[in-house]
Protein backbone atom coordinates (compact mmCIF):
# COMPACT_ATOMS: atom_id res chain seq x y z
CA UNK A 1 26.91 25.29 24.33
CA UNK A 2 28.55 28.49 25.29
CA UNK A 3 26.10 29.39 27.87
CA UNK A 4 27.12 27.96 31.65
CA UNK A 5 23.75 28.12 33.25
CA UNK A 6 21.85 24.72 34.86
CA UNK A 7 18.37 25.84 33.24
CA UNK A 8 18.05 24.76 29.73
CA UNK A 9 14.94 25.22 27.16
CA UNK A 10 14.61 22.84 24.41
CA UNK A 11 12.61 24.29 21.29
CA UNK A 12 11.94 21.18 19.83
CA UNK A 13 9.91 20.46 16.34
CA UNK A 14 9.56 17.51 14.13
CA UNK A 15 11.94 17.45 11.92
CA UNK A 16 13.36 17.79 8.22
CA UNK A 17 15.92 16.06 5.80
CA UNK A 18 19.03 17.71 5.46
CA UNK A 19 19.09 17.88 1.76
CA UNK A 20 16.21 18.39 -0.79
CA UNK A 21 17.13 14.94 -2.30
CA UNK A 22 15.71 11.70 -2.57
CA UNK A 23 18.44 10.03 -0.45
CA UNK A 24 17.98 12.39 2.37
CA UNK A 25 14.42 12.85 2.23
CA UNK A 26 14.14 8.86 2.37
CA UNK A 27 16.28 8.91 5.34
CA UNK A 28 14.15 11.52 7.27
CA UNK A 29 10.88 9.30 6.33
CA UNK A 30 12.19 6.43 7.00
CA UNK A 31 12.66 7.68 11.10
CA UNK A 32 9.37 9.42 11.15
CA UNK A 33 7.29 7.10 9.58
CA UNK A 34 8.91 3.83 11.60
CA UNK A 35 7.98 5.80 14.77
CA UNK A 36 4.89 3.90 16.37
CA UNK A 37 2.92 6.99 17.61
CA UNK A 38 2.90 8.30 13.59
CA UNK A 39 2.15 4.79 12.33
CA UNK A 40 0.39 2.29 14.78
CA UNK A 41 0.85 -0.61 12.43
CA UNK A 42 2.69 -3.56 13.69
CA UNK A 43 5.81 -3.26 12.66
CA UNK A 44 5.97 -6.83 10.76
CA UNK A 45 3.67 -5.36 8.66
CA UNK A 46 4.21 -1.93 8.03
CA UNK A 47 8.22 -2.35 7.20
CA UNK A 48 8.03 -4.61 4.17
CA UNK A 49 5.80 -1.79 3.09
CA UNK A 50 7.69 1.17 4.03
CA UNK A 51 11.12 0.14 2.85
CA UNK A 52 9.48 -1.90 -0.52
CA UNK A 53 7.29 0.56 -1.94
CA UNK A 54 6.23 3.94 -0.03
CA UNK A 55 9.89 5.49 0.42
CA UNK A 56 11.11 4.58 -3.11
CA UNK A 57 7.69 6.32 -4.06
CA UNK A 58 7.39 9.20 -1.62
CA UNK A 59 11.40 10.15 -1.60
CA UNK A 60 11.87 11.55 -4.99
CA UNK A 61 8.09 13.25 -4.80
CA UNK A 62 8.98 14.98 -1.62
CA UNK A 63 12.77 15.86 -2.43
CA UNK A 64 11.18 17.61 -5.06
CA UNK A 65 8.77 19.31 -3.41
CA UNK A 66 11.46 20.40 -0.71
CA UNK A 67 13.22 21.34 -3.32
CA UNK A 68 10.31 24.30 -4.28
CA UNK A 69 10.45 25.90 -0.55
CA UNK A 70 14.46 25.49 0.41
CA UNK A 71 16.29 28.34 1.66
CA UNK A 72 20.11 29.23 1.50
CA UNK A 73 20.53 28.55 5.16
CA UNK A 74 18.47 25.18 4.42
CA UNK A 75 15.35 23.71 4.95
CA UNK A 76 12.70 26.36 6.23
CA UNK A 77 11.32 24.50 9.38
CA UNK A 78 15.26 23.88 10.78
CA UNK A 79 16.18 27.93 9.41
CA UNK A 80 12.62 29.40 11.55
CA UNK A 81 13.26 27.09 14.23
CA UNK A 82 16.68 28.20 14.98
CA UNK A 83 15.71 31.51 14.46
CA UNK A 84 13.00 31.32 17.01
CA UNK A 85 15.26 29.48 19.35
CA UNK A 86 18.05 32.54 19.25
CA UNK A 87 14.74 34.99 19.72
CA UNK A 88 14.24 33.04 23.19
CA UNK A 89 17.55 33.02 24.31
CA UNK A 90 17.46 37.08 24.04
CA UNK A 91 14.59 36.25 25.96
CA UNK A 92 16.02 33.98 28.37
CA UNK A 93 19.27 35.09 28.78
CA UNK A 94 20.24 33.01 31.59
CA UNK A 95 18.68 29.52 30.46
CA UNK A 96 20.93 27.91 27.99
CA UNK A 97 18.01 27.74 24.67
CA UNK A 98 18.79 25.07 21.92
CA UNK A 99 16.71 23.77 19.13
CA UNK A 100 15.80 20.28 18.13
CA UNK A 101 14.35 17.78 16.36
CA UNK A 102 12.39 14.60 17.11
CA UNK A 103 13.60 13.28 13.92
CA UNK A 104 16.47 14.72 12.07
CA UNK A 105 18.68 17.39 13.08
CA UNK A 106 19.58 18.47 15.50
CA UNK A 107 18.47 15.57 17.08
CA UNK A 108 16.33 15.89 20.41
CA UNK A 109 18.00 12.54 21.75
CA UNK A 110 21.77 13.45 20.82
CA UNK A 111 20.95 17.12 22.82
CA UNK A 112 19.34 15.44 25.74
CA UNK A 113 22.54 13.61 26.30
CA UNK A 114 24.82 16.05 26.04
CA UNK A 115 22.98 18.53 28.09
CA UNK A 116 22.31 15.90 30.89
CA UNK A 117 25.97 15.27 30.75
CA UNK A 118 27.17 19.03 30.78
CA UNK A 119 25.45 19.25 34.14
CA UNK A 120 22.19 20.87 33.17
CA UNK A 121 19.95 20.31 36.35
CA UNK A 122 16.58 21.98 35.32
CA UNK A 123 15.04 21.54 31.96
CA UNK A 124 12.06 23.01 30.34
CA UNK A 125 10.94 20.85 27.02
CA UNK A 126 8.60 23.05 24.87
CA UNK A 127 7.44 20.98 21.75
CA UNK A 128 6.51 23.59 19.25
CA UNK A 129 3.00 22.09 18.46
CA UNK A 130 0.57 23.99 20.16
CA UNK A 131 -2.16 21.36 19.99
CA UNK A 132 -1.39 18.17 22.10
CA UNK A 133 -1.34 14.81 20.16
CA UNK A 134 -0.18 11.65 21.24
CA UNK A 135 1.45 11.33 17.34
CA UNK A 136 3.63 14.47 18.12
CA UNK A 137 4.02 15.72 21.63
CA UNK A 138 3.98 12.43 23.57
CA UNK A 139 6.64 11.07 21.17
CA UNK A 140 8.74 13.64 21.92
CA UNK A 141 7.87 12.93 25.64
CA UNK A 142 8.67 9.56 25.09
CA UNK A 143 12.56 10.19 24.25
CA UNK A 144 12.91 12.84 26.97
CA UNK A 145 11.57 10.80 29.50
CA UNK A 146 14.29 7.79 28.21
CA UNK A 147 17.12 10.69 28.21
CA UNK A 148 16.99 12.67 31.28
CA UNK A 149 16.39 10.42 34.34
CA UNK A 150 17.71 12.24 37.28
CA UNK A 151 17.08 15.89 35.92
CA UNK A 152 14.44 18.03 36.86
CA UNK A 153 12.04 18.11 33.94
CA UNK A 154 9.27 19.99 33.18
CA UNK A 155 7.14 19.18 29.85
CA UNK A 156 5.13 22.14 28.26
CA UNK A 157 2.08 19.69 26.67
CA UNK A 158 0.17 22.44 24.94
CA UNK A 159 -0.42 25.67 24.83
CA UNK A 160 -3.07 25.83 22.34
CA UNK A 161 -5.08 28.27 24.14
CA UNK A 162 -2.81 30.71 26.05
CA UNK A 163 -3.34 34.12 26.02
CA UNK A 164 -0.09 34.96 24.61
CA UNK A 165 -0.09 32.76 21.82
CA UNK A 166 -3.75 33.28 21.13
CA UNK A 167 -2.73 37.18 20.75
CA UNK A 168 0.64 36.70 19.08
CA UNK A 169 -1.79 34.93 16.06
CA UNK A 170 -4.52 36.94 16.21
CA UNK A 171 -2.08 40.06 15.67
CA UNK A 172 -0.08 38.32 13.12
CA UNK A 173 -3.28 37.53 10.82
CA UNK A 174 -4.77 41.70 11.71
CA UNK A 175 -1.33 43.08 10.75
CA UNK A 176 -1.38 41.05 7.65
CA UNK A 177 -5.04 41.90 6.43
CA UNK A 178 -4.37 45.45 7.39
CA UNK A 179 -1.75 45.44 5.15
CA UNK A 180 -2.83 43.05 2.06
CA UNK A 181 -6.61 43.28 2.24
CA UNK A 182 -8.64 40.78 4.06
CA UNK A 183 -10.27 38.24 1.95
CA UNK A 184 -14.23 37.46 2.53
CA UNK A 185 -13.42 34.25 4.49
CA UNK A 186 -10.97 33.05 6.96
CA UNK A 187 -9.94 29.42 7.01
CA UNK A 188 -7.97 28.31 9.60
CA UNK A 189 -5.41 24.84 7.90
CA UNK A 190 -4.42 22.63 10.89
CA UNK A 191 -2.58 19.68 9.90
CA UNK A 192 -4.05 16.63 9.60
CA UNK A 193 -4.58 13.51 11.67
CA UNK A 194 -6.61 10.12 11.33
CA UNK A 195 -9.92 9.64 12.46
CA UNK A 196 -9.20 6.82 14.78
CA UNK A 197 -6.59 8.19 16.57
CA UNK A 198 -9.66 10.62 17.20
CA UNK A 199 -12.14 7.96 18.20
CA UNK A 200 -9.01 6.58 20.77
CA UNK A 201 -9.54 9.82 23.09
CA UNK A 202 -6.79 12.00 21.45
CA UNK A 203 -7.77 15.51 21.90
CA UNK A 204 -5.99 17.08 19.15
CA UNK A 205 -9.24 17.81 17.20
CA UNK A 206 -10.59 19.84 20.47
CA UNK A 207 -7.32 21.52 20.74
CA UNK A 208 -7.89 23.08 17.41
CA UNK A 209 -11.03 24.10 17.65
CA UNK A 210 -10.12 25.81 20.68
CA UNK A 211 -7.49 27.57 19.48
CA UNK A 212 -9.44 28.58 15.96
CA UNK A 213 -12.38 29.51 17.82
CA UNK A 214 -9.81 32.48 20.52
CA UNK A 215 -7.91 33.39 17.72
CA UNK A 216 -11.44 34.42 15.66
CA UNK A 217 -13.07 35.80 18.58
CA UNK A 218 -9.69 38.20 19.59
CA UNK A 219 -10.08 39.11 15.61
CA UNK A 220 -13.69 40.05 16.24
CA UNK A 221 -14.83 37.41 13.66
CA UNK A 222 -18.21 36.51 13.33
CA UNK A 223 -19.11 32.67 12.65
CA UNK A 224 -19.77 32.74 9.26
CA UNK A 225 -16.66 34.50 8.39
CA UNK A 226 -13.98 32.24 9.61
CA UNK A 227 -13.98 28.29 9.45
CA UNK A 228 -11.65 24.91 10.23
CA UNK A 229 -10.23 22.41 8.13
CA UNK A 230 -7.33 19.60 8.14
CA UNK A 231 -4.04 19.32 5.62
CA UNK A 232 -1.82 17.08 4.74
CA UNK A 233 -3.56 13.78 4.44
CA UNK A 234 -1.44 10.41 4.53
CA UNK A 235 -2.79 7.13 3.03
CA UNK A 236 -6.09 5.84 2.11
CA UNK A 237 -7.62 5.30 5.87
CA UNK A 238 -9.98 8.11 6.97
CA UNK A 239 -8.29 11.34 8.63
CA UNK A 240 -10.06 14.17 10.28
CA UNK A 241 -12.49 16.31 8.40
CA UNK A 242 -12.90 18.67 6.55
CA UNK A 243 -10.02 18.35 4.53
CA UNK A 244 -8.79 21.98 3.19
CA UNK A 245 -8.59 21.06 0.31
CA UNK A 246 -12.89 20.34 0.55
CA UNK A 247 -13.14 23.40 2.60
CA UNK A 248 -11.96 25.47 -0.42
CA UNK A 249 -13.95 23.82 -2.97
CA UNK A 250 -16.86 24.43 -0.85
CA UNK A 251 -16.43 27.91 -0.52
CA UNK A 252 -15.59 28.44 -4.09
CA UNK A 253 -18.77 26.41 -5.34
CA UNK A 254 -20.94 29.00 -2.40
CA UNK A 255 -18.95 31.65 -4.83
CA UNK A 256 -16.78 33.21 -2.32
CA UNK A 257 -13.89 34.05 -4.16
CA UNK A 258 -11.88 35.91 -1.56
CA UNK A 259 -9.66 33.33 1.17
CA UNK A 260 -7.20 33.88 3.71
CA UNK A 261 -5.74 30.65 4.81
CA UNK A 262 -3.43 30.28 8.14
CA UNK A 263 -1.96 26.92 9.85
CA UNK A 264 -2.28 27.99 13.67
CA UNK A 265 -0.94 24.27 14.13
CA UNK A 266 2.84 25.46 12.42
CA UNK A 267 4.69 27.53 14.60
CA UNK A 268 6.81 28.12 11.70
CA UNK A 269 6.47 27.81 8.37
CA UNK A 270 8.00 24.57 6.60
CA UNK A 271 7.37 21.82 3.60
CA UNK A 272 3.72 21.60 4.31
CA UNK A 273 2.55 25.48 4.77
CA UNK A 274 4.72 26.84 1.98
CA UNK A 275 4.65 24.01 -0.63
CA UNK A 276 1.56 22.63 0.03
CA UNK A 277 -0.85 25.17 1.38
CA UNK A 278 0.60 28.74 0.13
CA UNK A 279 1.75 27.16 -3.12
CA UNK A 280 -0.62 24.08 -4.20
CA UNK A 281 -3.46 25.20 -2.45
CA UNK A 282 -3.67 28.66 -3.76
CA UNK A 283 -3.01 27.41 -7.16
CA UNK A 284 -6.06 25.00 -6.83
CA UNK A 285 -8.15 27.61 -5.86
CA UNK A 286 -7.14 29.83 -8.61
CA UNK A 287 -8.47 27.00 -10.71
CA UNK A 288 -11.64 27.75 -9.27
CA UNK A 289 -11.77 31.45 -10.05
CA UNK A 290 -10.75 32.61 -6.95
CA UNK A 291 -7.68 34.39 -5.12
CA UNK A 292 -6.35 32.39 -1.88
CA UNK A 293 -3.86 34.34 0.43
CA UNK A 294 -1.54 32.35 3.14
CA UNK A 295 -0.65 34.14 5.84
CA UNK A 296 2.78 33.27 7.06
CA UNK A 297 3.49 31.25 10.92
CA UNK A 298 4.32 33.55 13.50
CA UNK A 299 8.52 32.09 12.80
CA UNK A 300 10.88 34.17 14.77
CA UNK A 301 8.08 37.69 15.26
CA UNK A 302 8.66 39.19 18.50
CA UNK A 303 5.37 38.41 20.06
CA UNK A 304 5.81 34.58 19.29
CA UNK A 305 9.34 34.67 21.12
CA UNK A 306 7.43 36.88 23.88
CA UNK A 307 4.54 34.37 24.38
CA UNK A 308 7.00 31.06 24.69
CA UNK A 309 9.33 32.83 26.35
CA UNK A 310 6.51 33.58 28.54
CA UNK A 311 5.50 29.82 28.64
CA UNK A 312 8.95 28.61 29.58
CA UNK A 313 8.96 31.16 32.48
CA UNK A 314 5.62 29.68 33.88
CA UNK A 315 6.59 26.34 33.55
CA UNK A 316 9.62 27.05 36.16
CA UNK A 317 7.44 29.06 38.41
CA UNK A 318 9.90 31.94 37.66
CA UNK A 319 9.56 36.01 36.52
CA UNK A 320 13.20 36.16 35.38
């Protein structure tokens, strides 16, 4: 931590194994899916079944899967993350800006510590999830909150309908379609989340629509031409719908054939929008005689550093 000042921004996001192997993915599950805001299943019950049959199935599955999307510099979410985090410190260049991980790392309670005992007196938490849910933002308010008594903290909850994000994606998706061709349909992939964590009063659902519903109306969409769904489904209980994975179907059975798909939800791209949605999706709907395009997270583009950096600034009451 090379930089002296007493203001510190923490990018944090969820997390990734270190490796694309079964050991390390297991070891990255085995943290997120033991945390009681992902899973709210007593834990008597839900770590027989964790440790006896879903990580010994889901670890070589997902290593492999990693495996598809890893980079040189390592996994994509931790390479983008960084990469955003240095594109705020350019921004910020008297805050000391780190990135983090709820689970992994760099992990958010190892940085906590050692900022709180280098001396840092302000800090500015900025989970990168732009839609607030109690399964991702208030867990990583739950470890800062046990890390940083005595410290002046200020938690950035959401931010899924600021200007400067809402323009940063709207912009990303125009400069893209400009450039590619814009398919018939826009389908905006937020990640999934189930339904009774809905029906308990989190707002997450609302969140999204809000932020589909600015983005579409700074593209000039009309209704028809843009639409909402929910990825990465977990289990067998009920999650939010539509899924994506329905939303396509349905639009290739009402014969559109054209789809652009982005994940407003990501800040940057990782396991779940490259594997999943820009690599099994599209494949899927090329099954159905049609051509799916993903367009890529905002990651490290100037006007995502600019609106965060923005954000940050707010959240201190400060210009500078």
């Amino acid at each position: 931590m090379a930089n002296d000042s007493d203001t510190a921004l923490l990018a944090v996001n969820l997390g990734t194994p270190d490796a694309p192997t079964a050991p390390a993915v297991r070891r990255y599950l085995a943290e997120f899916l033991g945390d009681p805001r992902v899973v709210a299943i007593p834990p008597l019950l839900w770590k027989p079944l964790l440790y006896g049959l879903i990580l010994p199935l889901r670890g070589p599955r997902s290593a492999a899967n990693y495996a598809k999307v890893w980079m040189d510099e390592g996994s994509p979410l931790l390479v983008h993350t960084r990469r955003l985090a240095a594109a705020l410190q350019e921004r910020l260049p008297d805050w000391r800006v780190l990135p983090a991980m709820r689970y992994g790392n760099p992990a958010l309670r190892s940085i906590l510590r050692e900022l709180r005992a280098s001396g840092v007196r302000r800090l500015v938490v900025l989970p990168l999830y732009p839609q607030y849910s109690t399964t991702t933002t208030a867990s990583v308010a739950d470890v800062v909150a046990e890390e940083t008594q005595g410290m002046d903290v200020t938690l950035i909850e959401d931010y899924s309908s600021d200007p400067g994000w809402v323009a940063a994606v709207a912009g990303s998706i125009a400069r893209y379609r400009s450039q590619h061709g814009a398919g018939k349909h826009l389908l905006f992939s937020f990640h999934g989340l189930p339904q009774r964590v809905a029906d308990a009063g989190d707002p997450y659902p609302r969140r999204c629509l809000d932020s589909a519903t600015a983005v579409a109306a700074a593209l000039g969409l009309a209704p028809e031409q843009w639409s909402l769904a929910y990825q990465s489904r977990f289990g067998r209980e009920r999650w939010l719908e539509p899924s994506t994975l329905d939303a396509l179907d349905r639009l290739a059975a009402s014969g559109v054939r054209e789809v652009d798909v982005a994940c407003p939800g990501f800040a940057v791209d990782c396991l779940e929008t490259l594997e999943e949605v820009a690599l099994g999706l599209a494949e899927h709907f090329e099954s159905k005689g049609g051509r799916m395009a993903y367009i890529p997270c905002l990651n490290d583009a100037p006007a995502h550093a600019d609106a965060l950096a923005g954000l940050a600034r707010c959240a201190v009451g400060s210009d500078g």
